[in-house]
Protein backbone atom coordinates (compact mmCIF):
# COMPACT_ATOMS: atom_id res chain seq x y z
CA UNK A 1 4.93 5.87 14.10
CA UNK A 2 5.71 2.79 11.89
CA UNK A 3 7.37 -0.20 13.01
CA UNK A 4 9.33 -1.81 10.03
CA UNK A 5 9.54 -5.11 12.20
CA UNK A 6 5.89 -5.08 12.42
CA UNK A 7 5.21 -4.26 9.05
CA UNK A 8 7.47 -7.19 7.84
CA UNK A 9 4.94 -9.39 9.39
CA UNK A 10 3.63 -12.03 6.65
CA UNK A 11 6.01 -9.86 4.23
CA UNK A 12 5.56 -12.95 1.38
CA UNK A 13 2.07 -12.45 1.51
CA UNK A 14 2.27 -8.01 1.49
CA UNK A 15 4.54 -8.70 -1.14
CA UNK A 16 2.93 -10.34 -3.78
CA UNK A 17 0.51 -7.59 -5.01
CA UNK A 18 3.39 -5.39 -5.66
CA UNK A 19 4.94 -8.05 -7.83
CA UNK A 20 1.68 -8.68 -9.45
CA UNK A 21 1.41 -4.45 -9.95
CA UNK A 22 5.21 -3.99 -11.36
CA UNK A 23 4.50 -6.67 -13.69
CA UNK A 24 1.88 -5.08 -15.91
CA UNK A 25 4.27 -2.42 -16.52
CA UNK A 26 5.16 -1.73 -19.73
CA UNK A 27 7.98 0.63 -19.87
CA UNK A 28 11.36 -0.40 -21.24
CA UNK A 29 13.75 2.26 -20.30
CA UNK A 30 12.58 4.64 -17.93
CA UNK A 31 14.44 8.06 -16.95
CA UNK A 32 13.34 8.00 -13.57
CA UNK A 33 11.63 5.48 -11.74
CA UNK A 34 9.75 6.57 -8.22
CA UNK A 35 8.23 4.35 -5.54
CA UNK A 36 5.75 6.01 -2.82
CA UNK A 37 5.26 5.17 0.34
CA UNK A 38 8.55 2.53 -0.46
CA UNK A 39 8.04 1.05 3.28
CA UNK A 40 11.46 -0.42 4.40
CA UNK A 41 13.23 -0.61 0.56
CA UNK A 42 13.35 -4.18 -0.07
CA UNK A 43 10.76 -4.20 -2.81
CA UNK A 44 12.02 -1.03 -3.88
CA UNK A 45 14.96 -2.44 -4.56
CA UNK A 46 13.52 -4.82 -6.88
CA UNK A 47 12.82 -2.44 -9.64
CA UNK A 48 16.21 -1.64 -10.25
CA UNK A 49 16.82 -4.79 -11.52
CA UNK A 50 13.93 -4.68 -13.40
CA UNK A 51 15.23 -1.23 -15.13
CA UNK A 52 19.14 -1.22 -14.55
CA UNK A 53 19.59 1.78 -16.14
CA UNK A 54 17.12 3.88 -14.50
CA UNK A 55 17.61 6.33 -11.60
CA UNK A 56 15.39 4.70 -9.30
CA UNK A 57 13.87 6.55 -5.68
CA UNK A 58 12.57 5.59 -2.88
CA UNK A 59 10.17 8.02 -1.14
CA UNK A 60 8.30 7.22 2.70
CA UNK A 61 6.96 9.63 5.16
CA UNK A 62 8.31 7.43 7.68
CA UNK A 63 11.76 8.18 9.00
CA UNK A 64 11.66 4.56 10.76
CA UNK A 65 11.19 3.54 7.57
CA UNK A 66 13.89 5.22 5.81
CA UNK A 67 16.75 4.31 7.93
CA UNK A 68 15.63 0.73 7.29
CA UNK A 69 16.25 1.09 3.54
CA UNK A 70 18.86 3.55 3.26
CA UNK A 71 22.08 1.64 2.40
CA UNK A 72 24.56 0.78 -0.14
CA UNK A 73 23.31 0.37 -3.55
CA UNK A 74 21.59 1.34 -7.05
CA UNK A 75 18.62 3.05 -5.26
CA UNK A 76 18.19 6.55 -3.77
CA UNK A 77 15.87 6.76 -0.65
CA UNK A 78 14.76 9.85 1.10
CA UNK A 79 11.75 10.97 3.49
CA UNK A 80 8.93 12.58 2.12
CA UNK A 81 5.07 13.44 2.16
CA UNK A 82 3.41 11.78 -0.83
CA UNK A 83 0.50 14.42 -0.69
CA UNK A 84 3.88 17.07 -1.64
CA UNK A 85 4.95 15.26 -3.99
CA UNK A 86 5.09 16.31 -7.98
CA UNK A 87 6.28 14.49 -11.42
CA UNK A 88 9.56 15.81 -12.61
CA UNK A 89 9.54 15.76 -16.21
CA UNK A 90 11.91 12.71 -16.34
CA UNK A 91 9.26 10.42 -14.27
CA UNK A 92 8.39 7.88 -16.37
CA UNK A 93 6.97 4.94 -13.81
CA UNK A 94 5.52 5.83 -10.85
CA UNK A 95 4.91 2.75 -8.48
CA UNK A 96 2.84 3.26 -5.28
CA UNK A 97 1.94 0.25 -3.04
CA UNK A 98 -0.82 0.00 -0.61
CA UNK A 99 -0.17 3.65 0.54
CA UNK A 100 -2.44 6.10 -1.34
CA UNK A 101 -4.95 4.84 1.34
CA UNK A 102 -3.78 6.91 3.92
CA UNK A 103 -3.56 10.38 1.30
CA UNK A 104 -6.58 12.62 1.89
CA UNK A 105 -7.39 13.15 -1.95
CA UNK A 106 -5.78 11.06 -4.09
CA UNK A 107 -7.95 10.57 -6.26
CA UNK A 108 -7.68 14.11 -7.73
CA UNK A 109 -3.72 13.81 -6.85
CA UNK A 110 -3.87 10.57 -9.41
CA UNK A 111 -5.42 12.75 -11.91
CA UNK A 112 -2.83 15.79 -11.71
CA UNK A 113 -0.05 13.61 -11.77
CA UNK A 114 -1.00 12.00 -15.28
CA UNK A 115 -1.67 15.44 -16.51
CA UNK A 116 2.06 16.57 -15.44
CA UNK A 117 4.16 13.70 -16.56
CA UNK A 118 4.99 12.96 -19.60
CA UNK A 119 3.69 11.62 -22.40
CA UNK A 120 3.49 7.86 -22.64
CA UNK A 121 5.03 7.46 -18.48
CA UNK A 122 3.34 5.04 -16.61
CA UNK A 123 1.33 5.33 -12.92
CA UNK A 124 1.08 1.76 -11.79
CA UNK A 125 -0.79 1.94 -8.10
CA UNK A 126 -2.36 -0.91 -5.52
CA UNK A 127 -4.41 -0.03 -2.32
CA UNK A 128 -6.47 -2.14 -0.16
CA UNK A 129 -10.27 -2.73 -0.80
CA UNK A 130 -10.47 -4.82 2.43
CA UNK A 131 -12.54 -1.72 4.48
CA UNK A 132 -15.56 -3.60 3.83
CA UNK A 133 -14.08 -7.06 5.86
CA UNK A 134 -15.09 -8.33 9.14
CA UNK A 135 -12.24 -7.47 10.94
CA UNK A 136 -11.81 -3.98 9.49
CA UNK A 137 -15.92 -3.02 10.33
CA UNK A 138 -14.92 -4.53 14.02
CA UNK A 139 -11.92 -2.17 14.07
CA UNK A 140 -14.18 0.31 13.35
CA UNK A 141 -16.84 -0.28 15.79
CA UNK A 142 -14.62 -0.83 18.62
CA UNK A 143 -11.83 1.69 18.07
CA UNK A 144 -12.17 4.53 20.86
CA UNK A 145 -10.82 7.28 18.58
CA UNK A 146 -13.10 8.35 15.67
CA UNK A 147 -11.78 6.76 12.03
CA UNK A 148 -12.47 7.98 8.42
CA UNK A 149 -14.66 6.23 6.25
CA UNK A 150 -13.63 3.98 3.10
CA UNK A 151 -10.67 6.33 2.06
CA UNK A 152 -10.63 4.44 -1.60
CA UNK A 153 -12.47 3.91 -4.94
CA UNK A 154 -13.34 0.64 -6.61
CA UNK A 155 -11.10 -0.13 -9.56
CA UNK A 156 -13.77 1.39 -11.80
CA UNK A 157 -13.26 4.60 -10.26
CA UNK A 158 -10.30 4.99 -10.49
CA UNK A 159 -10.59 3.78 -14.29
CA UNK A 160 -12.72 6.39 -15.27
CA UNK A 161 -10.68 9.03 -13.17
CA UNK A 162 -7.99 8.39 -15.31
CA UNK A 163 -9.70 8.01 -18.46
CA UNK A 164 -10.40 11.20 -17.94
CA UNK A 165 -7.21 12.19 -17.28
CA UNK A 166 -6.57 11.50 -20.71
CA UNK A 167 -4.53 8.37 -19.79
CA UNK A 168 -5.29 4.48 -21.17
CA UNK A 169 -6.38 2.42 -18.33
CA UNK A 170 -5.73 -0.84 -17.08
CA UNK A 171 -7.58 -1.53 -14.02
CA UNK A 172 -8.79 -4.28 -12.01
CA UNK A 173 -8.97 -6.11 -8.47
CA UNK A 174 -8.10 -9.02 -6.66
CA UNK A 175 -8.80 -11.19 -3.69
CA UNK A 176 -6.43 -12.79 -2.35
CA UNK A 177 -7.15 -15.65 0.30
CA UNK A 178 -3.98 -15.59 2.62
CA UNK A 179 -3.44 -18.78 4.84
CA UNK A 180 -2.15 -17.91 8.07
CA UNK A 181 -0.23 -20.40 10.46
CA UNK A 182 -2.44 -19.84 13.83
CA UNK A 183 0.12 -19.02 16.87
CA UNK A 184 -0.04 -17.69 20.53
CA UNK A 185 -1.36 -14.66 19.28
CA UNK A 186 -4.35 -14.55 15.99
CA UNK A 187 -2.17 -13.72 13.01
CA UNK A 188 -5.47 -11.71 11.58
CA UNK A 189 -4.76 -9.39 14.67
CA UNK A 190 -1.23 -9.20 14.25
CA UNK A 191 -1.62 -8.46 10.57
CA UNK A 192 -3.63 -6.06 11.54
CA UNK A 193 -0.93 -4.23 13.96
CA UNK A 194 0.86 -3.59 11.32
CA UNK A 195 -1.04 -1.12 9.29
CA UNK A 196 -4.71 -0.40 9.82
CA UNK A 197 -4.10 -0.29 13.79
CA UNK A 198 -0.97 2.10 13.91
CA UNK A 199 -2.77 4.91 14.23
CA UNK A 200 -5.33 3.68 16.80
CA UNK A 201 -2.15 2.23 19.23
CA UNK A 202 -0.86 6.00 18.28
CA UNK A 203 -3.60 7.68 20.30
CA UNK A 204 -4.43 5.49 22.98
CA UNK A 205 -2.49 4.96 26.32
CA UNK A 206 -1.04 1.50 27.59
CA UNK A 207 -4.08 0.77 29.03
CA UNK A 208 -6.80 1.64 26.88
CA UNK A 209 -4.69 -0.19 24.37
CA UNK A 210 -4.66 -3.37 25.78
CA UNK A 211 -8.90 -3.08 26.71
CA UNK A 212 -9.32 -2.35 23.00
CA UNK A 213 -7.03 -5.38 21.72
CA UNK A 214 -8.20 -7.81 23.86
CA UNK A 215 -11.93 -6.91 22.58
CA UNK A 216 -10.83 -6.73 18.90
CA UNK A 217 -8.78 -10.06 19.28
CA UNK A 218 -12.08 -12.03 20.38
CA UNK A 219 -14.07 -10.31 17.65
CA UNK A 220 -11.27 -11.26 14.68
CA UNK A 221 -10.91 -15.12 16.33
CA UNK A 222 -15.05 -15.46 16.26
CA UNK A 223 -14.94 -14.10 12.72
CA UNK A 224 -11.68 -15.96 11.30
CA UNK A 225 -11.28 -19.38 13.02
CA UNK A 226 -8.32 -21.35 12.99
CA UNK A 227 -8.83 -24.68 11.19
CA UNK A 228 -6.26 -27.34 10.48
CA UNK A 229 -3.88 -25.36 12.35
CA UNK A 230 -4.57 -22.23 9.78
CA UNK A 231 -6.35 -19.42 9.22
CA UNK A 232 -8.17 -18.00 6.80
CA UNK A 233 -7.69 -14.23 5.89
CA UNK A 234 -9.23 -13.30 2.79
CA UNK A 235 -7.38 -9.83 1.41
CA UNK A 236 -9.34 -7.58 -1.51
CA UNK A 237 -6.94 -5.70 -3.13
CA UNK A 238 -7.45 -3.00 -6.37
CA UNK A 239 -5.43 -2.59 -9.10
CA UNK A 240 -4.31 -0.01 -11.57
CA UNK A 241 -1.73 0.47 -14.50
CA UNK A 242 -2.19 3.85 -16.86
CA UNK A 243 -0.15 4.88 -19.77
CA UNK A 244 -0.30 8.39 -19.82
CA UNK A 245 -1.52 11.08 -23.19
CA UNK A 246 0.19 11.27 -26.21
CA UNK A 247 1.23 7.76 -26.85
């Protein structure tokens, strides 16, 4: 289950990448405009002041998440499985933001959805390349339950997927080095709660789940110290914009 309130954690510094994404966009007036995995709808929101005149949809797996963002306005949000999800032939952006992470196959999904929608539309996606970070390997060394392996591709991957999708390709990645104000709690481990530990808190009981935080909050604090009253957190992200065939 997600917890908007604990997803909105450090939401300046989750919501930068999407900016950065939506900005190499190039389309000027869209049909239909789609974001996956939309979260809680704020940044979702965005876009339809970007394209006014666009029918613009919200789509999370998350009902939690969808009651947050459902509400008055230009933008449409409804519950749904990205991994069901198909192009209608008026899609002309697709947005997805640090979500395809969690989709068993997406790369091949990527590649089916530029060969469905139409001809010059745009797929503009961001995951997480952080799998490879201290905290995330002591997640993963700790964590009772059994978690999959690095679910994503590097931005050349995904490049050369969609190259050969037919589709022009625009792809690259970022680290971002987030300073977090140090609290009662580490803020790397309450980032953390937010995302890459949902699951894990999903499948343990009260107790296991406080043994297993405790442990991972001395392993993040040893491996992120606070310094000046901050802490380091640095955040690899990947990148990528493609124009689909036939422009």
């Amino acid at each position: 289950m997600w917890d908007p309130a604990v997803y909105r954690r450090f939401g300046a510094e989750r919501s930068r990448p999407f900016f950065d994404l939506v900005r190499q966009i190039g389309a000027e007036n869209p049909r239909t405009v789609v974001d996956l995995g939309c979260g809680p709808g704020e940044l979702t929101r965005t876009l339809a002041d970007r394209w006014p005149s666009a029918r613009i949809t919200g789509i999370d797996s998350s009902p939690e998440m969808i009651e947050k963002a459902a509400g008055p306005g230009p933008v449409e949000f409804r519950l749904g499985d990205i991994a069901d999800w198909h192009p209608g032939p008026d899609v002309d952006v697709v947005v997805t933001n640090a979500a395809l992470q969690w989709v068993d196959g997406h790369p091949a999904m990527l590649a089916r959805w530029a060969a469905a929608m139409p001809a010059g539309a745009w797929i503009a996606m961001q995951v997480p390349g952080n799998f490879g970070s201290p905290a995330h390997q002591a997640v993963r060394e700790l964590a009772p339950i059994g978690l999959d392996g690095d679910p994503v591709l590097d931005a050349a991957g995904y490049a050369e997927l969609l190259t050969g999708a037919g589709a022009a390709v625009d792809a690259w990645e970022t680290t971002y080095l987030h300073m977090l104000p140090a609290g009662a709690e580490h803020p790397v481990l309450r980032w953390l709660e937010g995302t890459t530990l949902r699951p894990i808190r999903a499948a343990l009981e009260e107790r296991e789940w406080a043994a297993f935080r405790a442990e991972l909050a001395a392993r993040v604090a040893a491996d992120h110290p606070e310094r000046h009253g901050l802490v380091a957190f640095p955040f690899r992200r990947i990148f990528v914009v493609a124009r689909t065939h036939g422009v």
